[in-house]
Protein backbone atom coordinates (compact mmCIF):
# COMPACT_ATOMS: atom_id res chain seq x y z
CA UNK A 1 0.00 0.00 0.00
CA UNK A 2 1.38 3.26 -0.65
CA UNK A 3 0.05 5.94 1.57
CA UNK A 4 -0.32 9.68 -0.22
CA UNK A 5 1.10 13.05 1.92
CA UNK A 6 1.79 16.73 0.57
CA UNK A 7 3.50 17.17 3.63
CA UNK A 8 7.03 15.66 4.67
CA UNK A 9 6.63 13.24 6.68
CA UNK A 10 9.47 11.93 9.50
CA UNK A 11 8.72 9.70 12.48
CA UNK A 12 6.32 6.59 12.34
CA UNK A 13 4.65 5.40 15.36
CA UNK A 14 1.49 2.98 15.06
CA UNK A 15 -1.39 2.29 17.77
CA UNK A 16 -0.95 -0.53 20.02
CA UNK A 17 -5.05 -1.26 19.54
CA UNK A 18 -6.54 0.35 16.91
CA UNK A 19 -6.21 0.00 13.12
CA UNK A 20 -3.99 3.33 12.82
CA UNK A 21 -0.82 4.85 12.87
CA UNK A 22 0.96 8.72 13.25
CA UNK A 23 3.69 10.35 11.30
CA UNK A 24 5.46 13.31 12.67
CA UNK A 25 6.56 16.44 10.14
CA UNK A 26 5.43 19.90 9.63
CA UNK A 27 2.53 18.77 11.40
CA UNK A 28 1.13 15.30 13.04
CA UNK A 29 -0.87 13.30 10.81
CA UNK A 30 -3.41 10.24 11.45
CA UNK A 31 -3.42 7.25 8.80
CA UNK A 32 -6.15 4.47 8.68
CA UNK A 33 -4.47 1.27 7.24
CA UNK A 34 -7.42 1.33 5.28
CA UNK A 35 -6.94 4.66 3.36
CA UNK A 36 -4.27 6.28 1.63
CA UNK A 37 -4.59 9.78 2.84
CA UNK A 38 -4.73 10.85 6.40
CA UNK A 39 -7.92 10.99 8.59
CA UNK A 40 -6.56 13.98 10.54
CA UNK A 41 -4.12 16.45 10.52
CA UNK A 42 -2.95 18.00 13.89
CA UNK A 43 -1.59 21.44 13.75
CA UNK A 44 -0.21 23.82 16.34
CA UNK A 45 1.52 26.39 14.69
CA UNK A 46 5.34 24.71 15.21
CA UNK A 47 8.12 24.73 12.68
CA UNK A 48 8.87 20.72 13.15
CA UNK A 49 7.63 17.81 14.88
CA UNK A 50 10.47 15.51 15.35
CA UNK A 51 8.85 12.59 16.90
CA UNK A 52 5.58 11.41 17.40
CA UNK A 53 4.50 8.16 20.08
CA UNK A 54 1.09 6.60 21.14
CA UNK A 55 -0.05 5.96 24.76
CA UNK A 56 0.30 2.01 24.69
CA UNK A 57 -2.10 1.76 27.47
CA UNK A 58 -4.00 4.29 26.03
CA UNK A 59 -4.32 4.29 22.47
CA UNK A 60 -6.82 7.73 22.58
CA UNK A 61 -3.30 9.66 23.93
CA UNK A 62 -0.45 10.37 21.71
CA UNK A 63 2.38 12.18 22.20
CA UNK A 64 4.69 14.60 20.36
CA UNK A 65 7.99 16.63 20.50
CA UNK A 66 8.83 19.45 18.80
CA UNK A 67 11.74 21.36 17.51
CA UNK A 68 11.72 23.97 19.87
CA UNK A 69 12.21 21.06 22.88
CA UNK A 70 7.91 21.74 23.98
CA UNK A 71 5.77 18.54 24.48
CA UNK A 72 2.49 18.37 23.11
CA UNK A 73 -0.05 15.42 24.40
């Protein structure tokens, strides 16, 4: 499957229960396996998001850092 993104994308992280995954970039983006384009796109006004990472416990949390060393949950 080849999945489709205007934006670069960097870090990978997939949920631990649902059918999804999240790439870090220019902004945080949520992939169904399913689909080819992303369901979501998270945005808050940040140059880069260097890593993103989902609550395993808690696949409704994820994670991400950002260029300028803030957290966002």
């Amino acid at each position: 499957t080849k999945y489709l993104s205007k934006l670069l994308l960097g870090n990978v992280d997939h949920s631990p229960q649902e059918n999804e995954f999240a790439t870090a970039g220019q902004v945080v983006q949520i992939w169904s396996y399913e689909r080819t384009k992303p369901i979501y796109q998270l945005e808050w006004n940040m140059d880069t998001i260097l890593k993103v990472k989902y609550n395993p416990s808690d696949s409704n949390i994820l994670c991400a850092t950002c260029i300028d060393r803030s957290v966002i949950f």
